[in-house]
PDB file of N, CA and C in Angstrom:
ATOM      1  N   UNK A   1      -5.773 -11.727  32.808  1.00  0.00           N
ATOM      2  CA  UNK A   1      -4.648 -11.520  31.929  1.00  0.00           C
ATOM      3  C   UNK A   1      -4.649 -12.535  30.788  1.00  0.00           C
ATOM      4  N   UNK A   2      -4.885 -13.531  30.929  1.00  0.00           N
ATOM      5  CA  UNK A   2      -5.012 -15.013  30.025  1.00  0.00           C
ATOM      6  C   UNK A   2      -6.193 -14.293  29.070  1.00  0.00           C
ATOM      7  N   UNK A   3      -7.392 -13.745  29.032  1.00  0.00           N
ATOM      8  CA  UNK A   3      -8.178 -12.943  28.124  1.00  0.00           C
ATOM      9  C   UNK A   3      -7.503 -12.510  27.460  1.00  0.00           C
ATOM     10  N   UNK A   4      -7.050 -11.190  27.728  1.00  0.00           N
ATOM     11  CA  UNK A   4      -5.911 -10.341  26.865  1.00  0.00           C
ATOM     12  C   UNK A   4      -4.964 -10.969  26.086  1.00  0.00           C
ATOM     13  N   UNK A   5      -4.706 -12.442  26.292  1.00  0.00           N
ATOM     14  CA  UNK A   5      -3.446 -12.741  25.072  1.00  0.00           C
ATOM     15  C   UNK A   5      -4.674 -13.933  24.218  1.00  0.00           C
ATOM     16  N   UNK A   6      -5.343 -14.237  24.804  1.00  0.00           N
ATOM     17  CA  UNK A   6      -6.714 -14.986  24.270  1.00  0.00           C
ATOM     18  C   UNK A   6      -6.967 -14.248  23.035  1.00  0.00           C
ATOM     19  N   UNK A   7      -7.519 -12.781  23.537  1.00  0.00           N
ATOM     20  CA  UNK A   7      -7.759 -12.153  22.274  1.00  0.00           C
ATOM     21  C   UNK A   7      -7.191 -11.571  21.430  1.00  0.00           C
ATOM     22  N   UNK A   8      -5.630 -11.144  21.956  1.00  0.00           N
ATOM     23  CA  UNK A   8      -4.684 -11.014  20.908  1.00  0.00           C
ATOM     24  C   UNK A   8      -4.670 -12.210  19.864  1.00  0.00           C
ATOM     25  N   UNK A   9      -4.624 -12.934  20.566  1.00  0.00           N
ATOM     26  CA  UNK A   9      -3.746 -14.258  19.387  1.00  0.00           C
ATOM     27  C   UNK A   9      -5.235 -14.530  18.306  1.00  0.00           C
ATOM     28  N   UNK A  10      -5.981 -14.379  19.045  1.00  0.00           N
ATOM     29  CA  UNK A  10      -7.257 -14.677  17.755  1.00  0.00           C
ATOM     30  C   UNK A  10      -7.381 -13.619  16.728  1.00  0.00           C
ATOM     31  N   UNK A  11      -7.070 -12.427  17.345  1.00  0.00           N
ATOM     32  CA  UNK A  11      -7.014 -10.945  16.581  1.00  0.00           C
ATOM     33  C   UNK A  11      -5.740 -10.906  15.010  1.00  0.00           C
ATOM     34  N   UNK A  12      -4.592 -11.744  15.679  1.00  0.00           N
ATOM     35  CA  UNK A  12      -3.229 -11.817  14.885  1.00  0.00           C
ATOM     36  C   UNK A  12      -3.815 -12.771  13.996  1.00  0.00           C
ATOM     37  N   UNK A  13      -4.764 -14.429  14.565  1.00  0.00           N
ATOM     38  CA  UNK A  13      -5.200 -15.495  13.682  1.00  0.00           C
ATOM     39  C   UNK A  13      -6.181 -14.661  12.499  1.00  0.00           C
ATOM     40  N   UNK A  14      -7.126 -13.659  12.922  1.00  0.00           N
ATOM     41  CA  UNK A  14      -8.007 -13.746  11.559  1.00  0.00           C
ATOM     42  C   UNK A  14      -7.484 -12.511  11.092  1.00  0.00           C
ATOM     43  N   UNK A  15      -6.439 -11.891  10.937  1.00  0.00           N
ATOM     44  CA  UNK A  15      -5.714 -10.645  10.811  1.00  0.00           C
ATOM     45  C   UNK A  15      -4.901 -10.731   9.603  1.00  0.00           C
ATOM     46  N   UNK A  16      -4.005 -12.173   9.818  1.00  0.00           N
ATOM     47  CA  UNK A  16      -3.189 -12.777   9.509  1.00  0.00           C
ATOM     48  C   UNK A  16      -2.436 -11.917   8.002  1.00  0.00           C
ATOM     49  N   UNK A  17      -3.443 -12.633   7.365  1.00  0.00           N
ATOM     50  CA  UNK A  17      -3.062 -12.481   5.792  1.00  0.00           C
ATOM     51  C   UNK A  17      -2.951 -10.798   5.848  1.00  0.00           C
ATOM     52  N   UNK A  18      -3.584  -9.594   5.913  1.00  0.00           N
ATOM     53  CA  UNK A  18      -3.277  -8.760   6.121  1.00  0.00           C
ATOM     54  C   UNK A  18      -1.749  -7.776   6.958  1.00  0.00           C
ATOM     55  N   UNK A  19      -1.458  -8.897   7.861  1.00  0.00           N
ATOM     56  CA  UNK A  19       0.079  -8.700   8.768  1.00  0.00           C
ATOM     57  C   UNK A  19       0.915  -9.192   7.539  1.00  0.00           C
ATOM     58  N   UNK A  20       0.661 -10.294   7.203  1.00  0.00           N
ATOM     59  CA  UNK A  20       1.805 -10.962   6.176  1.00  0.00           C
ATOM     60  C   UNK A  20       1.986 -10.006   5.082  1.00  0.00           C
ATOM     61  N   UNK A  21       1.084  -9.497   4.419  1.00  0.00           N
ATOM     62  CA  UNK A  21       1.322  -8.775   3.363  1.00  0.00           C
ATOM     63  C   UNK A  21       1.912  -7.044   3.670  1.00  0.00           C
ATOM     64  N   UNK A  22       1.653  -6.578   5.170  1.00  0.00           N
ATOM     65  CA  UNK A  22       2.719  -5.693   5.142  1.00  0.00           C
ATOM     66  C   UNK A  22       4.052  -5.851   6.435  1.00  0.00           C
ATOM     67  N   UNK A  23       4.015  -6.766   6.335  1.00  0.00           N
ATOM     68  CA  UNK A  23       5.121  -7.302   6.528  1.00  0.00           C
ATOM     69  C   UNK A  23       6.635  -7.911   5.455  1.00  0.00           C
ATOM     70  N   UNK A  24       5.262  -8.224   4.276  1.00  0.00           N
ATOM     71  CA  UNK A  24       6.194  -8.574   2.933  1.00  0.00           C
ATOM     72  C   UNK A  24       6.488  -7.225   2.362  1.00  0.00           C
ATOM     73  N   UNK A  25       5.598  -6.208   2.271  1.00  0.00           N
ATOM     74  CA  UNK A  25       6.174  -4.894   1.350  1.00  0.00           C
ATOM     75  C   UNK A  25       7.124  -4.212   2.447  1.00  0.00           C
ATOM     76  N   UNK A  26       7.012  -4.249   3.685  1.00  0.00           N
ATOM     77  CA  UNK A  26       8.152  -3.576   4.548  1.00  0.00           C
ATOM     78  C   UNK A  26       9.156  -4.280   4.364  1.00  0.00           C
ATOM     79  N   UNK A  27       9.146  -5.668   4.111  1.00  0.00           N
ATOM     80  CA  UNK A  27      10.492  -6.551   4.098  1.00  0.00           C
ATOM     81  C   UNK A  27      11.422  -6.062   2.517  1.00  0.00           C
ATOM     82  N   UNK A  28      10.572  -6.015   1.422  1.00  0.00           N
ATOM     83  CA  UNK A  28      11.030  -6.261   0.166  1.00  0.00           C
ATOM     84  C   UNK A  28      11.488  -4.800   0.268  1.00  0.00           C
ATOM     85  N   UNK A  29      10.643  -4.006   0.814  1.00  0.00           N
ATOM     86  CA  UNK A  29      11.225  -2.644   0.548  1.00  0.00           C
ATOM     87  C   UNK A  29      12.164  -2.349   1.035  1.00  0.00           C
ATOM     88  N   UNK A  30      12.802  -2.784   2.625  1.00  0.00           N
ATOM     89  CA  UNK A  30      13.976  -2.447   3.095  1.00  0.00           C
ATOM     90  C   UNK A  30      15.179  -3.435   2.214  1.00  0.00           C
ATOM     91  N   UNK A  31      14.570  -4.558   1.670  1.00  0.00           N
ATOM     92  CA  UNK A  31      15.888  -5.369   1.173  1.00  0.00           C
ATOM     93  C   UNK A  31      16.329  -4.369  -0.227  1.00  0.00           C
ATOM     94  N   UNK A  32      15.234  -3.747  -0.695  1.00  0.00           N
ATOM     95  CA  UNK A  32      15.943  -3.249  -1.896  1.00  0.00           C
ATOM     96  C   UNK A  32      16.265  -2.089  -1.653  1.00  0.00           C
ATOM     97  N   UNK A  33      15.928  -1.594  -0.935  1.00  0.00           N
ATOM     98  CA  UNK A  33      16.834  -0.340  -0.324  1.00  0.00           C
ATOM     99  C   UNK A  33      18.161  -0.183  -0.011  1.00  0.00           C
ATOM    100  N   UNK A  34      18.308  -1.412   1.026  1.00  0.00           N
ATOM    101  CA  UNK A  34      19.705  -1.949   1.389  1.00  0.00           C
ATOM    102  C   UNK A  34      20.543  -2.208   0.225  1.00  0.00           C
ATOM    103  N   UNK A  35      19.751  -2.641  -0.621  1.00  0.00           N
ATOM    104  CA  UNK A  35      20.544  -3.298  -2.014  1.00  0.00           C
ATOM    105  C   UNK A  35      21.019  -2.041  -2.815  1.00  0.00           C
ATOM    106  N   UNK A  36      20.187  -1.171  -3.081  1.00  0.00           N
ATOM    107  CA  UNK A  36      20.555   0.353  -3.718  1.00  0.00           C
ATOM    108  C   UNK A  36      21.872   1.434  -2.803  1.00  0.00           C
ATOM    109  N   UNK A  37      21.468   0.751  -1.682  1.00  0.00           N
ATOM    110  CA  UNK A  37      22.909   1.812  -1.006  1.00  0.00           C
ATOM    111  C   UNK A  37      22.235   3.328  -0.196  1.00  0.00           C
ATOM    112  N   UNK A  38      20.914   3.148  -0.041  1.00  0.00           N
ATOM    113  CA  UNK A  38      20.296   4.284   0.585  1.00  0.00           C
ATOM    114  C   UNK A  38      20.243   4.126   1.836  1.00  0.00           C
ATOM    115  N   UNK A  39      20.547   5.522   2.533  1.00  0.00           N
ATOM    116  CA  UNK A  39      20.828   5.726   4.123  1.00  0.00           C
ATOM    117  C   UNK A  39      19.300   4.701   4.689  1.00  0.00           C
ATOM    118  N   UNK A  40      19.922   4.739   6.217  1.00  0.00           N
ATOM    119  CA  UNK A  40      19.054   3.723   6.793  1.00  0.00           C
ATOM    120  C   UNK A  40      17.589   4.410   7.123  1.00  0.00           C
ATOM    121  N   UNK A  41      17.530   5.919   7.030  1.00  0.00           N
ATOM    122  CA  UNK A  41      16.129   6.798   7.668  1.00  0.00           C
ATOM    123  C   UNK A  41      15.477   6.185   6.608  1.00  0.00           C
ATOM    124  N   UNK A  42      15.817   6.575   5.270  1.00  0.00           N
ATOM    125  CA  UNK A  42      15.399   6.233   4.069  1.00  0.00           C
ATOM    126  C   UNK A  42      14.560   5.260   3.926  1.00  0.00           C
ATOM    127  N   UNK A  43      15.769   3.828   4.342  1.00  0.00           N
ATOM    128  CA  UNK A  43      14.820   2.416   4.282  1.00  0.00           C
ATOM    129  C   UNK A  43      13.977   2.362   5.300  1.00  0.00           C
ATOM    130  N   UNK A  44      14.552   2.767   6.580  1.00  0.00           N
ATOM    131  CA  UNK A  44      13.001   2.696   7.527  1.00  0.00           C
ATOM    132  C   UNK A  44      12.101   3.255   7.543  1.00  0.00           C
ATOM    133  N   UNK A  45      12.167   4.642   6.888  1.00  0.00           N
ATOM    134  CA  UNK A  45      10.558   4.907   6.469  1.00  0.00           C
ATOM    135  C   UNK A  45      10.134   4.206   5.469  1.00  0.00           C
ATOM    136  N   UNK A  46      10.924   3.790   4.513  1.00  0.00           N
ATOM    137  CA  UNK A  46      10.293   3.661   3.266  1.00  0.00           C
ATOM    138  C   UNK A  46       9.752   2.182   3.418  1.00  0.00           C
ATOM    139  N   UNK A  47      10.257   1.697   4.139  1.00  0.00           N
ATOM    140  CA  UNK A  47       9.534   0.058   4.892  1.00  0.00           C
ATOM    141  C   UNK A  47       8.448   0.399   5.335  1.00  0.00           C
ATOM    142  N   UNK A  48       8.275   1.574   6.197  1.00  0.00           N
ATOM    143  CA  UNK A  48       7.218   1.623   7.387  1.00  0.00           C
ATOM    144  C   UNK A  48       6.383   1.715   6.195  1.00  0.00           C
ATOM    145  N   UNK A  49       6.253   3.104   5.528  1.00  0.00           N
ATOM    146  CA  UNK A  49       5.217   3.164   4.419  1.00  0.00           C
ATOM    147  C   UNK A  49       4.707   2.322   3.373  1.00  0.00           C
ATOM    148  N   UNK A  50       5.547   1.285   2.704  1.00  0.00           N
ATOM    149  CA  UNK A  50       5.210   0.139   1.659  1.00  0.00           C
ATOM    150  C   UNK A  50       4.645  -0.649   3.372  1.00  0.00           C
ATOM    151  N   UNK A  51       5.219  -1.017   3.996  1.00  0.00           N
ATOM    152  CA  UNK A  51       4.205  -2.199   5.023  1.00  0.00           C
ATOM    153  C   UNK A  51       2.476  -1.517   5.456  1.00  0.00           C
ATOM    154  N   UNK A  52       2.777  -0.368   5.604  1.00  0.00           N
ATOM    155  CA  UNK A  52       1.375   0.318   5.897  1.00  0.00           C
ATOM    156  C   UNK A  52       0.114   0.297   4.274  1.00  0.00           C
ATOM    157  N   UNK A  53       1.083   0.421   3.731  1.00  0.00           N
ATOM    158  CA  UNK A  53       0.237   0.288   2.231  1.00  0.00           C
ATOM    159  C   UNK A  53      -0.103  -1.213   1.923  1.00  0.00           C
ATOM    160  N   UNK A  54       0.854  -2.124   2.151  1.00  0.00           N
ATOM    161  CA  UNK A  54       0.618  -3.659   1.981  1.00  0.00           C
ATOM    162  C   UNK A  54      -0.548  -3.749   2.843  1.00  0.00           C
ATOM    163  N   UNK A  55      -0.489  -3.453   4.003  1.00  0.00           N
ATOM    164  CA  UNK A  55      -1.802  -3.869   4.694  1.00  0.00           C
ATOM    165  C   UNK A  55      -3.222  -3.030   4.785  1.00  0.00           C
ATOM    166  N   UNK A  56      -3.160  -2.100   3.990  1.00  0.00           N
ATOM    167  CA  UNK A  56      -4.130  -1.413   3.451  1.00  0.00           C
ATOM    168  C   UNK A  56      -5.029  -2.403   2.303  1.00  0.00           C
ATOM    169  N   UNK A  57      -3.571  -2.611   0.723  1.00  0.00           N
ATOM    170  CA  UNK A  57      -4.076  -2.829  -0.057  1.00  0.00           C
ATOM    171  C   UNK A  57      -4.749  -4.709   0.479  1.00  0.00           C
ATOM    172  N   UNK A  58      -4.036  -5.350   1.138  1.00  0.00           N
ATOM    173  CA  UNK A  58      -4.974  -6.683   1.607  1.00  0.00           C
ATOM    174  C   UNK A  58      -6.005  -6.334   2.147  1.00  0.00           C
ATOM    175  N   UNK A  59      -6.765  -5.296   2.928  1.00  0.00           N
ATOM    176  CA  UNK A  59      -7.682  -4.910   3.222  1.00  0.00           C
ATOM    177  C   UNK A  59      -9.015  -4.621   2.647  1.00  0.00           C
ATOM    178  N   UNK A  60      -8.282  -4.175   1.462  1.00  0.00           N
ATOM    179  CA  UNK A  60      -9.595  -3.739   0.364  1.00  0.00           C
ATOM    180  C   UNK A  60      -9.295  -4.802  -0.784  1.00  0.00           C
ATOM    181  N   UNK A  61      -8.934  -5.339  -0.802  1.00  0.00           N
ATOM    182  CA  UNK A  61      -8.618  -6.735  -1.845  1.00  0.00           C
ATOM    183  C   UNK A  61     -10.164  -7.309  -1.954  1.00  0.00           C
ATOM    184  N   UNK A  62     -10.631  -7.658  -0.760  1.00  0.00           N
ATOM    185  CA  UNK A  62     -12.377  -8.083  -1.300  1.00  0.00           C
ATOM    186  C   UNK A  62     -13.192  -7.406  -2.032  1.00  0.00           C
ATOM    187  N   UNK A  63     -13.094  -5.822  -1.951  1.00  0.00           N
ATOM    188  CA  UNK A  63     -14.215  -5.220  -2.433  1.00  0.00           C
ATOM    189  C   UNK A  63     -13.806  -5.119  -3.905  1.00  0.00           C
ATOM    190  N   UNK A  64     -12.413  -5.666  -4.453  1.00  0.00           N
ATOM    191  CA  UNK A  64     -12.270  -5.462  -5.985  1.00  0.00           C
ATOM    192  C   UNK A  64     -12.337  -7.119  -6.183  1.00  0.00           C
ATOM    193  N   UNK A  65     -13.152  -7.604  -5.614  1.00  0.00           N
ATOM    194  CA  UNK A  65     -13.825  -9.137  -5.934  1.00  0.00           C
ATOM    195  C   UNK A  65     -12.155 -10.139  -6.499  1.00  0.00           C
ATOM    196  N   UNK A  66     -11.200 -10.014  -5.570  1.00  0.00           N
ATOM    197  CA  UNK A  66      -9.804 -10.444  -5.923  1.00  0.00           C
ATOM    198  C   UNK A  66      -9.846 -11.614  -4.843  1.00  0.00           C
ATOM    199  N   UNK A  67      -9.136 -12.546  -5.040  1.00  0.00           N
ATOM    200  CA  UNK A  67      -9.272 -14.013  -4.237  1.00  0.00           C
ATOM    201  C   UNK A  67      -8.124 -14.018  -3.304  1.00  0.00           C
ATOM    202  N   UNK A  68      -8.822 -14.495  -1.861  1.00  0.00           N
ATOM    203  CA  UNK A  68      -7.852 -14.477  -0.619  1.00  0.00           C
ATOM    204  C   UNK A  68      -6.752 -14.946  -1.355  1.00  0.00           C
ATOM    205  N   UNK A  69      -5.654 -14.555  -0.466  1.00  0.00           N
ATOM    206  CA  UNK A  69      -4.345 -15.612  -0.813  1.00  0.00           C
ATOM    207  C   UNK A  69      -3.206 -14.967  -1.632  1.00  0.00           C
ATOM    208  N   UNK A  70      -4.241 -13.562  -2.162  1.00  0.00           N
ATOM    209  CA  UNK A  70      -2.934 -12.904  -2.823  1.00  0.00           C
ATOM    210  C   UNK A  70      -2.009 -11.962  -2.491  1.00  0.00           C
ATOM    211  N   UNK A  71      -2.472 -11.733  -0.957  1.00  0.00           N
ATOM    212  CA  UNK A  71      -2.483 -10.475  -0.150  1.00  0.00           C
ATOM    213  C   UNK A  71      -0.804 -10.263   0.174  1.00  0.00           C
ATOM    214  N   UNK A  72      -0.375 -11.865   0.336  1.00  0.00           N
ATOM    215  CA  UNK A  72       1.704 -11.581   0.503  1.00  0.00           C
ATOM    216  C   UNK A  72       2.022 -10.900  -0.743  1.00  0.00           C
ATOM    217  N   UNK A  73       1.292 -11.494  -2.065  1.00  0.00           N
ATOM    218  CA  UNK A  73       2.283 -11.400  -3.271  1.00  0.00           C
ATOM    219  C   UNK A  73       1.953  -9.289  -3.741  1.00  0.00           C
ATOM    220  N   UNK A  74       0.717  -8.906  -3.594  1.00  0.00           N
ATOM    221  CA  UNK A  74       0.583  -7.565  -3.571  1.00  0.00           C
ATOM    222  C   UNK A  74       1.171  -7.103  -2.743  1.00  0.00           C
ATOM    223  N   UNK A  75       1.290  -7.393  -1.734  1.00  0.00           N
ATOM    224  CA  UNK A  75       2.157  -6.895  -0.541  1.00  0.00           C
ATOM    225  C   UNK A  75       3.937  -6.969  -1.021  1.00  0.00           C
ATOM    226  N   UNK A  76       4.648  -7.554  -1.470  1.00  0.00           N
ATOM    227  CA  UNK A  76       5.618  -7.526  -2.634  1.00  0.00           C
ATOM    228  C   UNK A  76       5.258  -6.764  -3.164  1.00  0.00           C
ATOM    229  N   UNK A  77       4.657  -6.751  -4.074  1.00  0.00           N
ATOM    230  CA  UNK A  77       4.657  -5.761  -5.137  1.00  0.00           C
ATOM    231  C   UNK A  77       5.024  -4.602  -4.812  1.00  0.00           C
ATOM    232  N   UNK A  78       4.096  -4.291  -3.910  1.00  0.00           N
ATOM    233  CA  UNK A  78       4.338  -2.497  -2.943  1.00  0.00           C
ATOM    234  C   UNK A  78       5.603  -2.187  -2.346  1.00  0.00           C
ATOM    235  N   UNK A  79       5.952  -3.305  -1.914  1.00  0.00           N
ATOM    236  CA  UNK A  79       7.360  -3.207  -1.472  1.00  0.00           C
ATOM    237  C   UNK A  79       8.363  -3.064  -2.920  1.00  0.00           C
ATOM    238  N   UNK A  80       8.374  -3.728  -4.023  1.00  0.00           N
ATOM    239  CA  UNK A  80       9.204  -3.915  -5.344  1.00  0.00           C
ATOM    240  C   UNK A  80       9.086  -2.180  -5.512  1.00  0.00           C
ATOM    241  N   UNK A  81       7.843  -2.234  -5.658  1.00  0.00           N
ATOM    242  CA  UNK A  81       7.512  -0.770  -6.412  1.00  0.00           C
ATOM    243  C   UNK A  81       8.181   0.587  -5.188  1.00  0.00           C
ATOM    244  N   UNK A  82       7.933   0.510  -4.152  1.00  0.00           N
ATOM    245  CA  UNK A  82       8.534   1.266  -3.158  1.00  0.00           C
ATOM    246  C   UNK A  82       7.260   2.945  -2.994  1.00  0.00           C
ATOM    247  N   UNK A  83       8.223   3.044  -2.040  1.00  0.00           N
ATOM    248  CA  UNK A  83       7.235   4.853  -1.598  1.00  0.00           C
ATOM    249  C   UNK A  83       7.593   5.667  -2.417  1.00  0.00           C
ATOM    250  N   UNK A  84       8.426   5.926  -2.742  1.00  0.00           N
ATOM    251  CA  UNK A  84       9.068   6.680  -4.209  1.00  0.00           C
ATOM    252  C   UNK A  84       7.625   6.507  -5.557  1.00  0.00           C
ATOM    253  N   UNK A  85       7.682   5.765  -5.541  1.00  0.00           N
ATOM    254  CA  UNK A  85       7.001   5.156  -7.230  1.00  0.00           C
ATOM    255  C   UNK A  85       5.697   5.099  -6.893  1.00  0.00           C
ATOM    256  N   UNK A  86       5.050   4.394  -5.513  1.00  0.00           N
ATOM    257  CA  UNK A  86       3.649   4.574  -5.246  1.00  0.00           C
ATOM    258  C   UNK A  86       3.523   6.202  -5.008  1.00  0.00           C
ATOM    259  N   UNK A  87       4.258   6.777  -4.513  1.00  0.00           N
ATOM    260  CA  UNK A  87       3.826   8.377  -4.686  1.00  0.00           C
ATOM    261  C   UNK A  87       3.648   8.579  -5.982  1.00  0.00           C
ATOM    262  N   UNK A  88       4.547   8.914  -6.506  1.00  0.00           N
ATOM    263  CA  UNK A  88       4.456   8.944  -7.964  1.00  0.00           C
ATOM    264  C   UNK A  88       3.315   8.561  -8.796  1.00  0.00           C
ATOM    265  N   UNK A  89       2.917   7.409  -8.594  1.00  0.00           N
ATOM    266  CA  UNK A  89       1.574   6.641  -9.259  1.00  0.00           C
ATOM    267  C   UNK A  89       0.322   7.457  -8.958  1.00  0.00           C
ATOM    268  N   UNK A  90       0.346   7.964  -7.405  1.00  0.00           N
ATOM    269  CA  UNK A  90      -0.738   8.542  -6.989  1.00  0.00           C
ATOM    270  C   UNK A  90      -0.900   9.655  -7.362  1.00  0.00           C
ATOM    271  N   UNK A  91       0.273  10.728  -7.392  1.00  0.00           N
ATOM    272  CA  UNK A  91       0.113  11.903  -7.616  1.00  0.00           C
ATOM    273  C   UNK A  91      -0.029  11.643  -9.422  1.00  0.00           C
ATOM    274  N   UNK A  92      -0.085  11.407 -10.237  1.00  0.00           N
ATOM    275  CA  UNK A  92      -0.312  10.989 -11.336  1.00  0.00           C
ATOM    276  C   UNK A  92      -1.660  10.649 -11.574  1.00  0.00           C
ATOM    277  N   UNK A  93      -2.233   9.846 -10.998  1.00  0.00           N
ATOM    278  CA  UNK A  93      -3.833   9.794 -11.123  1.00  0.00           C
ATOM    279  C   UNK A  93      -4.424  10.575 -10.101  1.00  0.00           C
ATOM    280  N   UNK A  94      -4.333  11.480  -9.255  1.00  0.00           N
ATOM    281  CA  UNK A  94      -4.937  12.619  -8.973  1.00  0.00           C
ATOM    282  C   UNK A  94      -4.795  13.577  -9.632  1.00  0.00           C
ATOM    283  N   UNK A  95      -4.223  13.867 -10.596  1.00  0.00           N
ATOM    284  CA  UNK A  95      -3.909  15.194 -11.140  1.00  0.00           C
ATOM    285  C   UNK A  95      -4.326  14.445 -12.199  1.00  0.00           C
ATOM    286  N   UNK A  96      -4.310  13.462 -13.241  1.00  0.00           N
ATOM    287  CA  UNK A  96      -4.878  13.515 -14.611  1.00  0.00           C
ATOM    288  C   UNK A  96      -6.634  13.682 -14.230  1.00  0.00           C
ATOM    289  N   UNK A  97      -6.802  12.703 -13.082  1.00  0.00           N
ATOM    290  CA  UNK A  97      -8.753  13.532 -12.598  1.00  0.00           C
ATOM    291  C   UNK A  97      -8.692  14.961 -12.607  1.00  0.00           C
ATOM    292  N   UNK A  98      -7.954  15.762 -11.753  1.00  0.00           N
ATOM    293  CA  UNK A  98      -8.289  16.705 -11.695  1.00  0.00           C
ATOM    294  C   UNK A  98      -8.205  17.798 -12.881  1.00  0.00           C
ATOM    295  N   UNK A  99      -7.597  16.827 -13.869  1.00  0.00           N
ATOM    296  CA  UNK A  99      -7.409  17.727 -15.440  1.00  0.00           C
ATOM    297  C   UNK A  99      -8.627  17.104 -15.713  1.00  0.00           C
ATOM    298  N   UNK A 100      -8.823  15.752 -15.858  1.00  0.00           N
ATOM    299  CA  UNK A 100      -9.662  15.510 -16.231  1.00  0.00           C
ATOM    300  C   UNK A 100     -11.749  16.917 -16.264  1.00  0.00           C
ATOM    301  N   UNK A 101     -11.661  16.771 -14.741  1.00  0.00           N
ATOM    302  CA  UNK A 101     -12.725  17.834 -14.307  1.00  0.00           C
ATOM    303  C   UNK A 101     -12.337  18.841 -14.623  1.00  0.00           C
ATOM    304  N   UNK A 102     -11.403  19.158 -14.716  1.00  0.00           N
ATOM    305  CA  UNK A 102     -11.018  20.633 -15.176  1.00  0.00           C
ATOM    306  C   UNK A 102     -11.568  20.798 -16.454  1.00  0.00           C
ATOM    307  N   UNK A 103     -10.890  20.233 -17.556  1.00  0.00           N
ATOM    308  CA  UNK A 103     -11.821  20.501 -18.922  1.00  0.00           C
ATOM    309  C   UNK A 103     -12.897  20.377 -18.845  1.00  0.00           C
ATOM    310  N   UNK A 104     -13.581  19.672 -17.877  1.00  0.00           N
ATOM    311  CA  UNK A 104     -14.972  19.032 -18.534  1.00  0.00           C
ATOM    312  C   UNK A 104     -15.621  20.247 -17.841  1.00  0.00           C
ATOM    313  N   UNK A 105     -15.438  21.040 -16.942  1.00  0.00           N
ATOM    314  CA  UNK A 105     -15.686  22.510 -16.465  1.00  0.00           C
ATOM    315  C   UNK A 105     -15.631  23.464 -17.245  1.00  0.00           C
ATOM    316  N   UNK A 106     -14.319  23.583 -18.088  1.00  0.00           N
ATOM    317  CA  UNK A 106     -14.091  24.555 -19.384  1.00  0.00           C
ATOM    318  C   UNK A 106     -15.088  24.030 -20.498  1.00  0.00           C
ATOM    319  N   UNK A 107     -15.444  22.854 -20.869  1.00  0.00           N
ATOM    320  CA  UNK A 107     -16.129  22.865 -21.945  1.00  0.00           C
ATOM    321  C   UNK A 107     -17.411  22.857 -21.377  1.00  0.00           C
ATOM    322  N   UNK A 108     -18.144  22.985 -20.711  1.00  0.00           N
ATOM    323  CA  UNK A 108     -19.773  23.196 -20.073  1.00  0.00           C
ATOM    324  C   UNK A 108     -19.616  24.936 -20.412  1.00  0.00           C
ATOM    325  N   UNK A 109     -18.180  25.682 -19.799  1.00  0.00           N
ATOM    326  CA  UNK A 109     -18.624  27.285 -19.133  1.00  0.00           C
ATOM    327  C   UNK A 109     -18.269  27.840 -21.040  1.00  0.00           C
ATOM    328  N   UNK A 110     -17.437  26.597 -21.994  1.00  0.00           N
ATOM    329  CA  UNK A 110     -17.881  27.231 -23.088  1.00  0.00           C
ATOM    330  C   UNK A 110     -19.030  27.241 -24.208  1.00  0.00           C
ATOM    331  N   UNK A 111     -19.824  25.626 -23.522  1.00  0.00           N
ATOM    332  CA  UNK A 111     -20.888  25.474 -24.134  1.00  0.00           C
ATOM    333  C   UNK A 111     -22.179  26.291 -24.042  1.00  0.00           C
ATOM    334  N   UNK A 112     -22.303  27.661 -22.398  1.00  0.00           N
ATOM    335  CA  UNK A 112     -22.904  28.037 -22.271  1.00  0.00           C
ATOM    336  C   UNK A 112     -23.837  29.306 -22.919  1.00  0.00           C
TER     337      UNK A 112
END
């Protein structure tokens, strides 16, 4: 049994910065939720989802060559910005790509 919390606690130690940062966008997101006056389903999903995204975006933070350490303050951010607005953002740059390919399809089938 002493294994099992052995390797938890080392799992939480090199984890860390990743927990903190969606822990900070679930936090910021329920405080400003609370602050706006929106029912509680509302803020608890909308926590669950900015904390799941905070610890996404600390996740991939290395491969855009970005320096440990910033992972709470993006993790804020996601939370500031909320599930509302990161939807929004996303569905916004999937659809200008997919216009994007779209013309570039129309102008090949009219160049032909």
């Amino acid at each position: 049994m002493s294994q099992l919390w052995e390797n938890s606690l080392k799992w939480i130690a090199e984890n860390m910065p990743a927990i903190s940062a969606g822990l900070a966008g679930a936090g910021v997101s329920a405080l400003m939720n609370i602050k706006d006056g929106k029912p509680k389903k509302y803020t608890i999903t909308s926590a669950c989802v900015c904390g799941i995204i905070g610890i996404s975006v600390a996740g991939i933070m290395g491969h855009f060559g970005l320096e440990r350490g910033w992972e709470v303050f993006f993790g804020c951010v996601v939370g500031f910005l909320g599930a509302d607005k990161l939807r929004d953002i996303a569905n916004n740059v999937v659809n200008n790509r997919l216009n994007n390919v779209k013309s570039q399809q129309g102008n090949k089938n009219e160049n032909q």
